[in-house]
N, C-alpha and C. Protein backbone atom coordinates (compact mmCIF):
# COMPACT_ATOMS: atom_id res chain seq x y z
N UNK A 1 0.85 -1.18 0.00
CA UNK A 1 0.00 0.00 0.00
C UNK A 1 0.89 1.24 0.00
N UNK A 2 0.41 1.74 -1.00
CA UNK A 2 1.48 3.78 -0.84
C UNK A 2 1.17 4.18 0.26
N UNK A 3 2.35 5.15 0.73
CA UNK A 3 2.55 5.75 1.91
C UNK A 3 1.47 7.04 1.76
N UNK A 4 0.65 7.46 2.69
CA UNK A 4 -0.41 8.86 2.68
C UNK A 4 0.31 9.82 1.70
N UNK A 5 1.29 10.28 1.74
CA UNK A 5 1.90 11.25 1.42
C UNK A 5 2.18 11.19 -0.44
N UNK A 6 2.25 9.90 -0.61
CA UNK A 6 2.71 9.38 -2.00
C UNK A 6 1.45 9.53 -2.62
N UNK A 7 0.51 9.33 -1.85
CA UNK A 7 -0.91 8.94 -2.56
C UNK A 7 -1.49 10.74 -2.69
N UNK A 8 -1.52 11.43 -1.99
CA UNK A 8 -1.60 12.75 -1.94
C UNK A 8 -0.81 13.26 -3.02
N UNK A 9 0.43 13.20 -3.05
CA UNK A 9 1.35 13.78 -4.55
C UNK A 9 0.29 13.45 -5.78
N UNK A 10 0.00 11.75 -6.03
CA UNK A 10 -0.63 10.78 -7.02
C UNK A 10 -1.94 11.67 -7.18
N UNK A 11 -2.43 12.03 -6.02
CA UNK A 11 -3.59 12.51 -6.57
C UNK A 11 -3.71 14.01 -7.06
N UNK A 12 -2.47 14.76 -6.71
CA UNK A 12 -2.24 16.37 -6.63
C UNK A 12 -2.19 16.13 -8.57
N UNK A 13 -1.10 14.95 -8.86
CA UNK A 13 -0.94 15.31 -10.70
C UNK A 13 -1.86 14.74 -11.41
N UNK A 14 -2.71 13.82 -10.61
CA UNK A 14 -4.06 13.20 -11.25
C UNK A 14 -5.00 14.24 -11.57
N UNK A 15 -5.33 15.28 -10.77
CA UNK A 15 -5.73 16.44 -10.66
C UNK A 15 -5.87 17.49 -11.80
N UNK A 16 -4.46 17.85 -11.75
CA UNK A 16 -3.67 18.82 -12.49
C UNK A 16 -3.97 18.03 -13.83
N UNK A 17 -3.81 16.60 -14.32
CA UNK A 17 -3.71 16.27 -15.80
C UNK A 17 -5.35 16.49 -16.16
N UNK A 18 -6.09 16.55 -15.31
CA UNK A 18 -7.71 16.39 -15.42
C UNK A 18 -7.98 17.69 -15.61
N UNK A 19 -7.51 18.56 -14.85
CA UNK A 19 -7.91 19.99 -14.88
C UNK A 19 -7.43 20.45 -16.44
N UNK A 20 -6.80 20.10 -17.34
CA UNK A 20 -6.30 20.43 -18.95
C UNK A 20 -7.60 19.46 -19.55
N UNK A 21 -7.66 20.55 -20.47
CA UNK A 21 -8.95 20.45 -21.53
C UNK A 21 -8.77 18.85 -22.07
N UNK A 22 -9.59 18.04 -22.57
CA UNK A 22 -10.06 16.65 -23.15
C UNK A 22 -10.02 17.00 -24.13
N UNK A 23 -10.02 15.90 -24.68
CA UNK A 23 -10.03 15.91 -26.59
C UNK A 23 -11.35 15.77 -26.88
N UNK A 24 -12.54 15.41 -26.13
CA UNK A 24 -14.00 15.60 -26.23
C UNK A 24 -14.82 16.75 -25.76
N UNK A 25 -14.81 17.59 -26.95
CA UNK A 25 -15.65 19.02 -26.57
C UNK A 25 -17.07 18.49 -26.80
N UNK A 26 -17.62 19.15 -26.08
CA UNK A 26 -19.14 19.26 -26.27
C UNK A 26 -19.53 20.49 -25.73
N UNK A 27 -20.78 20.83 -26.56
CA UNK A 27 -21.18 22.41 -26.12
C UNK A 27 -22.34 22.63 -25.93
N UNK A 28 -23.43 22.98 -25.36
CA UNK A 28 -24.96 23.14 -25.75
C UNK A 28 -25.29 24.83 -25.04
N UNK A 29 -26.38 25.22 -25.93
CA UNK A 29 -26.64 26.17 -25.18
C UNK A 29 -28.05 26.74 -25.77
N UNK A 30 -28.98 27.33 -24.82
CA UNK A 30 -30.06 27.66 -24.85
C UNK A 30 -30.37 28.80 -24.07
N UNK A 31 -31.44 29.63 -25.31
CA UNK A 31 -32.21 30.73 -24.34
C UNK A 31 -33.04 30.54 -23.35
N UNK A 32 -33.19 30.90 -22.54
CA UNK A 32 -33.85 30.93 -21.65
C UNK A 32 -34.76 32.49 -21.10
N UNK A 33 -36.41 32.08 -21.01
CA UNK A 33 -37.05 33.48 -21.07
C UNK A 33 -37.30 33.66 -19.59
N UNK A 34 -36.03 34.13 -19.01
CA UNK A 34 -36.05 34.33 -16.99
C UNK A 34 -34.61 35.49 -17.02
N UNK A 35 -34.81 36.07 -16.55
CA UNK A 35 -33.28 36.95 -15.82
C UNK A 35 -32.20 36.09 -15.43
N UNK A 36 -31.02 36.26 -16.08
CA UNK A 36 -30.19 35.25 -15.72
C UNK A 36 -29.82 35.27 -14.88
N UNK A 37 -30.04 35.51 -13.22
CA UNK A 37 -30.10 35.96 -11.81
C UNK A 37 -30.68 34.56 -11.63
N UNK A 38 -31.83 34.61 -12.08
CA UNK A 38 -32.84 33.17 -12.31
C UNK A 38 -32.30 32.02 -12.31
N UNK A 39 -31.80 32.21 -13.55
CA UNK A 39 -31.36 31.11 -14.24
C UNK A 39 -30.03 30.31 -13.81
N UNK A 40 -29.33 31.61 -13.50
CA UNK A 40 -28.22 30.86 -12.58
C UNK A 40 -28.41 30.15 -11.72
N UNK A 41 -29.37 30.65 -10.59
CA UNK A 41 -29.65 30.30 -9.35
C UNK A 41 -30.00 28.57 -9.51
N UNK A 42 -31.08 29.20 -10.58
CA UNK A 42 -31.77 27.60 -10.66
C UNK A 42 -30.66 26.67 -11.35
N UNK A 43 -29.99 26.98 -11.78
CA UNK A 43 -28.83 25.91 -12.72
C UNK A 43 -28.19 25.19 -11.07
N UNK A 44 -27.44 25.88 -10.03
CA UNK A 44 -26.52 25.49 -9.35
C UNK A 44 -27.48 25.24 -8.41
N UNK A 45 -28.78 24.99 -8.33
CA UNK A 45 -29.67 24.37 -7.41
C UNK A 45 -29.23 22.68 -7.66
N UNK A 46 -28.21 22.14 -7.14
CA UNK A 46 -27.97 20.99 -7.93
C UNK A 46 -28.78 19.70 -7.44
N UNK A 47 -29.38 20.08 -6.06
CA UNK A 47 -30.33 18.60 -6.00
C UNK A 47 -31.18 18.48 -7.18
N UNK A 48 -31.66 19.52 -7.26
CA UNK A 48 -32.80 19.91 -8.65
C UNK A 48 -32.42 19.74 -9.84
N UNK A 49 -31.20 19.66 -10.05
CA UNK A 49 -30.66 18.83 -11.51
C UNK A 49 -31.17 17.50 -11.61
N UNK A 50 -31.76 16.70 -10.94
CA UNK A 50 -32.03 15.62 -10.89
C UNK A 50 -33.25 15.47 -11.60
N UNK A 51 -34.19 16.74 -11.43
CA UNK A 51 -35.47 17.26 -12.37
C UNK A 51 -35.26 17.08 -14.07
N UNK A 52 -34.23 17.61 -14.19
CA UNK A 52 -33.80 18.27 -15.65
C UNK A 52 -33.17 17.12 -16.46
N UNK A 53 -31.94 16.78 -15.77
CA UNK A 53 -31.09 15.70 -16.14
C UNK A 53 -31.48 14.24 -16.46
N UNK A 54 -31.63 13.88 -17.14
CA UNK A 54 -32.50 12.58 -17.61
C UNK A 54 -31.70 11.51 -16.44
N UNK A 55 -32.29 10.70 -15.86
CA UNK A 55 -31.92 9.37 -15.35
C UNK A 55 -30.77 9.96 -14.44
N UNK A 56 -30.57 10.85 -13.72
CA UNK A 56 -29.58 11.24 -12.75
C UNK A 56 -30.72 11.86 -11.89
N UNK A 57 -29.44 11.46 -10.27
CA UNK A 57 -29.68 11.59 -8.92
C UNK A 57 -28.29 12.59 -8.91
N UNK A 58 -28.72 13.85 -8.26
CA UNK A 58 -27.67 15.01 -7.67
C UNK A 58 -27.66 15.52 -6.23
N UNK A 59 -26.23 15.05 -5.31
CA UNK A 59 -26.68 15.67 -4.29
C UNK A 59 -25.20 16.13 -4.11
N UNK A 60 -24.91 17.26 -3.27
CA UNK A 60 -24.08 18.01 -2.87
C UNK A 60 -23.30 16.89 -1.57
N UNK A 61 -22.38 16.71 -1.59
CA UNK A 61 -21.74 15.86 -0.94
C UNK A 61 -20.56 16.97 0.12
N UNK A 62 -20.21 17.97 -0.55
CA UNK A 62 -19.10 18.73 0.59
C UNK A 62 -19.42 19.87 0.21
N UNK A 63 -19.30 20.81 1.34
CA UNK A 63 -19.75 22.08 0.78
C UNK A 63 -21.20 22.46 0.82
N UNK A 64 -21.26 23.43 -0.06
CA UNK A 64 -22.62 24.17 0.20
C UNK A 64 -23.42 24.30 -1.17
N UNK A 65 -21.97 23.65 -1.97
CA UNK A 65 -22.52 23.84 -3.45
C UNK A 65 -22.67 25.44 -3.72
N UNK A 66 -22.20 26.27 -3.42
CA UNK A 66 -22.36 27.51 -3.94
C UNK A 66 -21.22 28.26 -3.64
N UNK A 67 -19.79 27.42 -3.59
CA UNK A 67 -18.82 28.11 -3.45
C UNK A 67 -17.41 26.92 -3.97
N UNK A 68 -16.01 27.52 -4.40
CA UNK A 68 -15.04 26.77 -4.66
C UNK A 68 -14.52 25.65 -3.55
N UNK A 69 -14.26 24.59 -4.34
CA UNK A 69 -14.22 23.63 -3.18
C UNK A 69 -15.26 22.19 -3.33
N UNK A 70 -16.31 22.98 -3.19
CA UNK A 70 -17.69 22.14 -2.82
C UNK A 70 -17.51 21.29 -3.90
N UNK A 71 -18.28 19.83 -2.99
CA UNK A 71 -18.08 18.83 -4.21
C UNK A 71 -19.84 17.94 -4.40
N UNK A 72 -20.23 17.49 -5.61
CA UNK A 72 -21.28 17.29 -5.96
C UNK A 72 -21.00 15.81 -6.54
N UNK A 73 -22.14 14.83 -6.12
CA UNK A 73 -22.15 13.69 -7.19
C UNK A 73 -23.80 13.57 -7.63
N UNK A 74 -23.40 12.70 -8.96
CA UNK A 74 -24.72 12.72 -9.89
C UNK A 74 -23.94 11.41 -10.08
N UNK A 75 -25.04 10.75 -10.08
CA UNK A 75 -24.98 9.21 -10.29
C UNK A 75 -26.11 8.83 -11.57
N UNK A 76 -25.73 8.29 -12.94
CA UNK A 76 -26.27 8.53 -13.80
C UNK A 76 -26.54 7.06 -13.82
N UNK A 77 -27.85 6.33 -14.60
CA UNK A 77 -28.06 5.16 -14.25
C UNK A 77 -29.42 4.78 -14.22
N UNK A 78 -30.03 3.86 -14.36
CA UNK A 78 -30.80 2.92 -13.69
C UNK A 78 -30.51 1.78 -12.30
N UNK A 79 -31.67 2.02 -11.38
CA UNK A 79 -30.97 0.67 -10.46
C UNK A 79 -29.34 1.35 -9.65
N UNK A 80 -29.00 -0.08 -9.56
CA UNK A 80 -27.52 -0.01 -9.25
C UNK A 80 -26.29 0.18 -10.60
N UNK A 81 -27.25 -0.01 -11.75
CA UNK A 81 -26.22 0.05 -12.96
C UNK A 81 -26.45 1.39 -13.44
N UNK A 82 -25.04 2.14 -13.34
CA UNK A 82 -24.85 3.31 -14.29
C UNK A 82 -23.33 3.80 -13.89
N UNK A 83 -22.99 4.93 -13.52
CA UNK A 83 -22.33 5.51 -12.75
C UNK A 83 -22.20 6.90 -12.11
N UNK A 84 -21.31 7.02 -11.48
CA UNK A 84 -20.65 7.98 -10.58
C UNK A 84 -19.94 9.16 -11.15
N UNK A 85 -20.26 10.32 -11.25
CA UNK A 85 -19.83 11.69 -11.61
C UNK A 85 -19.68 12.40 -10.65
N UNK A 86 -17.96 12.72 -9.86
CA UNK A 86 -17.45 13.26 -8.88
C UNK A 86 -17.30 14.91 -9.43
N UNK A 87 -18.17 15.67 -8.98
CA UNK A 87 -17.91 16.97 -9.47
C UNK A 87 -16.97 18.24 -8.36
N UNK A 88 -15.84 18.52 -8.66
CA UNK A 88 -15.46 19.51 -7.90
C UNK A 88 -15.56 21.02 -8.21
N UNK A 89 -16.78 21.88 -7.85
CA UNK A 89 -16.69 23.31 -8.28
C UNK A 89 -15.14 23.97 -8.37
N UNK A 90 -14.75 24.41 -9.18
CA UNK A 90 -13.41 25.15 -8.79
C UNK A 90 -13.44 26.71 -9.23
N UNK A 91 -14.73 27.34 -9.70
CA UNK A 91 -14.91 28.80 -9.66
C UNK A 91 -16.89 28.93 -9.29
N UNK A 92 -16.26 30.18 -8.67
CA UNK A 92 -18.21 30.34 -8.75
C UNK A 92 -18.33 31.92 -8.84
N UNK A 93 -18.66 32.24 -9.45
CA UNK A 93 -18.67 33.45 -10.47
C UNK A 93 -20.38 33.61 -10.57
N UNK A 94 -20.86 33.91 -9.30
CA UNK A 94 -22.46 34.14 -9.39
C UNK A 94 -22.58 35.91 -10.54
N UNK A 95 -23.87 35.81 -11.16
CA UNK A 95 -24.98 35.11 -11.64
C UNK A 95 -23.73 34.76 -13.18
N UNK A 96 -22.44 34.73 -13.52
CA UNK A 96 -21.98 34.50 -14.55
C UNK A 96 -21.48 33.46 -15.22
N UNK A 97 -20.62 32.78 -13.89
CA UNK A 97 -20.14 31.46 -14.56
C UNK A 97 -19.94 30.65 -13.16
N UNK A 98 -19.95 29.27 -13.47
CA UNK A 98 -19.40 27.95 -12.53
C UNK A 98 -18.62 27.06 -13.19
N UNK A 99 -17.67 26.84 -13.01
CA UNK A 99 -16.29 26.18 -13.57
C UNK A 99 -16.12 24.95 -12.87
N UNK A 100 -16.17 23.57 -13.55
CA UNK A 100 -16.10 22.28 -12.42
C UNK A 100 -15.47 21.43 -12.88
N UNK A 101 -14.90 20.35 -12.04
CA UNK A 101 -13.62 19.19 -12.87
C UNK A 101 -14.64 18.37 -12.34
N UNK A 102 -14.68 17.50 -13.35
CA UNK A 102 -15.14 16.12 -12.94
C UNK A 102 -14.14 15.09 -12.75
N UNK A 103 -13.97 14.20 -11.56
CA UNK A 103 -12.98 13.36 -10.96
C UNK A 103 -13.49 12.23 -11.02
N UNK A 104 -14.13 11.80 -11.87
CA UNK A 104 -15.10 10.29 -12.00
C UNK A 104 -13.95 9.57 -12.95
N UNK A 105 -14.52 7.83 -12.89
CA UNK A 105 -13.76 7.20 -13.46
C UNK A 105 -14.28 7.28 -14.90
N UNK A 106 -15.77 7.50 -15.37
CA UNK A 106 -16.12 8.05 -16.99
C UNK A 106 -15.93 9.23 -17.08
N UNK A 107 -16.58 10.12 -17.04
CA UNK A 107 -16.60 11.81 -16.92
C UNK A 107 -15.83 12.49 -16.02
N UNK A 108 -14.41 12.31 -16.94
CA UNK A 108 -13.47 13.37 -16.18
C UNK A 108 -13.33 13.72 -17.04
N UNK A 109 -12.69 15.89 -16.82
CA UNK A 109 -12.17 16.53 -17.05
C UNK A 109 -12.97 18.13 -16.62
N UNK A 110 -12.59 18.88 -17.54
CA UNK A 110 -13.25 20.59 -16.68
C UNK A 110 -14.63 20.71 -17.57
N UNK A 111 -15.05 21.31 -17.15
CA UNK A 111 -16.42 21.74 -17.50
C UNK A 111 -17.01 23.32 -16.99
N UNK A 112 -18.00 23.91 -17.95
CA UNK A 112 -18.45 25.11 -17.63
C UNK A 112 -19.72 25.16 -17.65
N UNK A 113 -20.61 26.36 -16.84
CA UNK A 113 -21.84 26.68 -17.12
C UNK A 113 -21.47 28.23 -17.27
N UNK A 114 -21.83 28.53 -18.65
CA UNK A 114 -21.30 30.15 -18.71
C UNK A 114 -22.96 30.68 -19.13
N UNK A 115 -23.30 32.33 -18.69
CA UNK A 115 -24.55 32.78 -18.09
C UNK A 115 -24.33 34.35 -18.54
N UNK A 116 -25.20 34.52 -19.74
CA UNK A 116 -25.30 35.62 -20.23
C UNK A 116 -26.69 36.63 -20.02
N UNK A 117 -27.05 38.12 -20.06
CA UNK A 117 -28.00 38.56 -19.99
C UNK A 117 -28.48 38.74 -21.66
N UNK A 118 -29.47 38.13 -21.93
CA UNK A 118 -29.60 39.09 -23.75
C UNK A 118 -30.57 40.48 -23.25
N UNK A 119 -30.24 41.26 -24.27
CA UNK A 119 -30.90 42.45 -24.64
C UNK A 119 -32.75 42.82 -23.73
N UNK A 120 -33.43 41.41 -24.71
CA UNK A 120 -35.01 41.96 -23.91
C UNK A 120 -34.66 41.13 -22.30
N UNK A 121 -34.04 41.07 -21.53
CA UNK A 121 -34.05 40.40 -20.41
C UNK A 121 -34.29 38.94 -20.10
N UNK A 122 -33.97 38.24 -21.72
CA UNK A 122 -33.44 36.44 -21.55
C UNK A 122 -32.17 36.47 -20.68
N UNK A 123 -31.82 34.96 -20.89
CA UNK A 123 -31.33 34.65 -20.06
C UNK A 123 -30.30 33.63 -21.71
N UNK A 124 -28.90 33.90 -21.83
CA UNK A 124 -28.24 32.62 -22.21
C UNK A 124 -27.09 31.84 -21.67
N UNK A 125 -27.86 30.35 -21.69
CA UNK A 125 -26.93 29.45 -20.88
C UNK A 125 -26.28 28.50 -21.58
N UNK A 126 -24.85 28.27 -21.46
CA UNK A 126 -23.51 27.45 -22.36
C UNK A 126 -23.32 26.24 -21.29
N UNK A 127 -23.39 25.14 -21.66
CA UNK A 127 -23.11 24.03 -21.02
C UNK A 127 -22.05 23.10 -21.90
N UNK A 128 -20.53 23.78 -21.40
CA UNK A 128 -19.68 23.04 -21.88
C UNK A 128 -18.53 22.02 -21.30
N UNK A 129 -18.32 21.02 -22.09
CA UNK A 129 -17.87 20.21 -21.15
C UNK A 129 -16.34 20.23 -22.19
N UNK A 130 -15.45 19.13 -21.91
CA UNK A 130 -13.75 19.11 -22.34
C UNK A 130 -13.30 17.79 -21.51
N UNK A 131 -14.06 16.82 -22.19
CA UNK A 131 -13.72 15.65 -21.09
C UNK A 131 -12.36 14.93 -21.80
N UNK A 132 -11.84 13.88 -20.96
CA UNK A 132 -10.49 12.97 -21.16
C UNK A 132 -11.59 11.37 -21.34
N UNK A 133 -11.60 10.99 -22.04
CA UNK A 133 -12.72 10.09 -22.39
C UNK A 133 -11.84 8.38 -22.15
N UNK A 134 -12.69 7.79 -21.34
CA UNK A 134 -12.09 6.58 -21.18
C UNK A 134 -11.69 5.64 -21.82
N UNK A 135 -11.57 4.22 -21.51
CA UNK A 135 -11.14 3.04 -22.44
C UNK A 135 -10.16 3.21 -23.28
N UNK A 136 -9.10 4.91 -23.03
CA UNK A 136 -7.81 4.90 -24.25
C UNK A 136 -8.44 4.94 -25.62
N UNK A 137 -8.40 4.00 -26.41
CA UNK A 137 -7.80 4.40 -28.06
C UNK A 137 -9.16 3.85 -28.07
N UNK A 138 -9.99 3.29 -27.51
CA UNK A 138 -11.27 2.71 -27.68
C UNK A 138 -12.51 3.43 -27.99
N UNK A 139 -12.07 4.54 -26.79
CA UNK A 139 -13.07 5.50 -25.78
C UNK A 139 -12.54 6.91 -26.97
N UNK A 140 -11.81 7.22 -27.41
CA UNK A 140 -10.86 8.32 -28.82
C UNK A 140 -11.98 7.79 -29.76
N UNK A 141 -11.73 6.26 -30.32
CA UNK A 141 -12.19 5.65 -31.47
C UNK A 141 -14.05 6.03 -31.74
N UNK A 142 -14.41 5.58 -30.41
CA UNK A 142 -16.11 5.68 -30.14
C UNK A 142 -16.68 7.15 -29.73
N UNK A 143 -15.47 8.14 -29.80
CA UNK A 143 -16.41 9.59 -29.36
C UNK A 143 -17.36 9.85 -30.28
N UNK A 144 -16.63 9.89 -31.75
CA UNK A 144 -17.24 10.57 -32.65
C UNK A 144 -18.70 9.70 -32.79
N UNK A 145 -18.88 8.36 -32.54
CA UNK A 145 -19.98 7.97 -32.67
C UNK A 145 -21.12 8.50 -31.78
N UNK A 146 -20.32 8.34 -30.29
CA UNK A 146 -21.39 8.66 -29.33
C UNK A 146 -21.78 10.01 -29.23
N UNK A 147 -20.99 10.88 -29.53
CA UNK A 147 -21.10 12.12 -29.50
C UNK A 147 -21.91 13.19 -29.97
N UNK A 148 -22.95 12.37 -30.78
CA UNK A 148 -24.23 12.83 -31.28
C UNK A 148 -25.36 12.39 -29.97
N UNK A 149 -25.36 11.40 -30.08
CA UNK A 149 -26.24 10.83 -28.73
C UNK A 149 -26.30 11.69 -27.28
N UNK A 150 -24.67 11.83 -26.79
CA UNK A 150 -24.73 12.83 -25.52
C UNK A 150 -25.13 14.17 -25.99
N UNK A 151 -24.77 14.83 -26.98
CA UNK A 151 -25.39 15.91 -27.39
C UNK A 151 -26.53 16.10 -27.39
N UNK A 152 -27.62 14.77 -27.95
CA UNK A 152 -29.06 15.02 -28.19
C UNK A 152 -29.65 15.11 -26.27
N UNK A 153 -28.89 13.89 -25.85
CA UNK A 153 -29.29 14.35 -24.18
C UNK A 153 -29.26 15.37 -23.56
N UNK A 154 -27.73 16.23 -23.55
CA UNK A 154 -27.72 17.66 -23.34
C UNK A 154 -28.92 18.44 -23.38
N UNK A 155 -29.02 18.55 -24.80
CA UNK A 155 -30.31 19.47 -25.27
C UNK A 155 -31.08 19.39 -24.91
N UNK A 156 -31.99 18.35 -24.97
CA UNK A 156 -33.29 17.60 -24.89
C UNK A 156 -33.19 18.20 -22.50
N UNK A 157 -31.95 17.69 -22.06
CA UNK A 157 -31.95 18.34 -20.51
C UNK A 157 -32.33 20.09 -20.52
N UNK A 158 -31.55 20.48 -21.41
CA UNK A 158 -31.19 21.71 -21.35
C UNK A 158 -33.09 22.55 -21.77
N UNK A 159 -33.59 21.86 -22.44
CA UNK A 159 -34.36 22.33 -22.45
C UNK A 159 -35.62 21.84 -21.73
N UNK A 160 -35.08 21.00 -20.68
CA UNK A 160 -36.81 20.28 -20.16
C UNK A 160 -36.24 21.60 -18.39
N UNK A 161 -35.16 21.97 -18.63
CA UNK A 161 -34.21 23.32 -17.95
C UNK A 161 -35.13 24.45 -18.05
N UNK A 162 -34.92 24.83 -19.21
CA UNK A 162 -35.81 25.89 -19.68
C UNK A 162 -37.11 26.23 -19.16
N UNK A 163 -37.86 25.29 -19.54
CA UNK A 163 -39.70 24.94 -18.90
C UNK A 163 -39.29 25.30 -17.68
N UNK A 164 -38.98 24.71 -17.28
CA UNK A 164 -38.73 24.23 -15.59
C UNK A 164 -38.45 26.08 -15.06
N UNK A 165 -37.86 26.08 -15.08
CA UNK A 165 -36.96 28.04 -14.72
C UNK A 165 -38.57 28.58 -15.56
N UNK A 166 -38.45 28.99 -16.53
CA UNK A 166 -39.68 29.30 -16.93
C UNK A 166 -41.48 29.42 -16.61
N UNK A 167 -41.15 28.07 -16.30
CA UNK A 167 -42.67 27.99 -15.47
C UNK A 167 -42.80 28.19 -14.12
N UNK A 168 -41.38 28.33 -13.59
CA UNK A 168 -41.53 28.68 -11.99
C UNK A 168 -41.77 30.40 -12.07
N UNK A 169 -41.57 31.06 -13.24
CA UNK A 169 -42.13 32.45 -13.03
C UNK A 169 -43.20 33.06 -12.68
């Protein structure tokens, strides 16, 4: 077994290689008809992602969830089969942006929620991710396939998002 100290280094550059952008961009983004005061709020309401997010459970595990540090899991899945998405906030930039690494064994790397005002008093929200995609040359080989699929999920979240913020007006 590594010594505490070894395993602490291991995890300081595990970190650091996670925190650099993935070779899997993904981007989504939608108007939203709420003040982006709103919209923020309701985005980093993260038990309530569980509403939006198809087949995910979100709960705030350290922290308060509304500050750097705080850490969040979403467990994506049916049952006992799916997995584990370790989220660490590492900026919180209220009502503008939230900046987060994911430390999971699928969904690692940094990620953003960036939060614009438009003109008549919408709201636009960027949900981008920059993941390090698993299985090596496998997990490289199969992005481009899957990568329509997580996209259509995105959206299809992003906008059951929308309603949701929307109809709470």
């Amino acid at each position: 077994m590594a010594h505490p100290a070894r395993r602490r280094i291991a995890d300081r550059e595990r970190r650091a290689q996670l925190a650099e952008r993935g070779p899997a961009e993904l981007a989504v983004e939608i108007e939203v008809d709420a003040p982006v005061a709103d919209v923020f709020a309701a985005a980093v309401d993260w038990e309530r992602q569980s509403d939006w997010v198809a087949l995910t459970r979100v709960d705030v595990v350290r922290g308060d969830g509304r500050s750097e540090g705080s850490l969040v899991a979403a467990f994506t899945g049916m049952g006992r089969i799916g997995f584990l998405d370790t989220i660490e906030i590492v900026r919180f930039d209220a009502p503008r942006q939230v900046d987060v690494l994911h430390l999971g064994r699928v969904v690692r790397g940094p990620g953003s929620f960036v939060f614009a005002e438009l003109s008549d008093g919408r709201a636009l929200m960027r949900w981008q991710e920059w993941l390090h995609l698993p299985l090596g040359w496998f997990g490289r080989l199969m992005w481009p396939v899957v990568r329509p699929a997580v996209a259509v999920g995105l959206r299809r979240s992003m906008r059951t998002f929308a309603r949701a913020v929307e109809g709470d007006r």
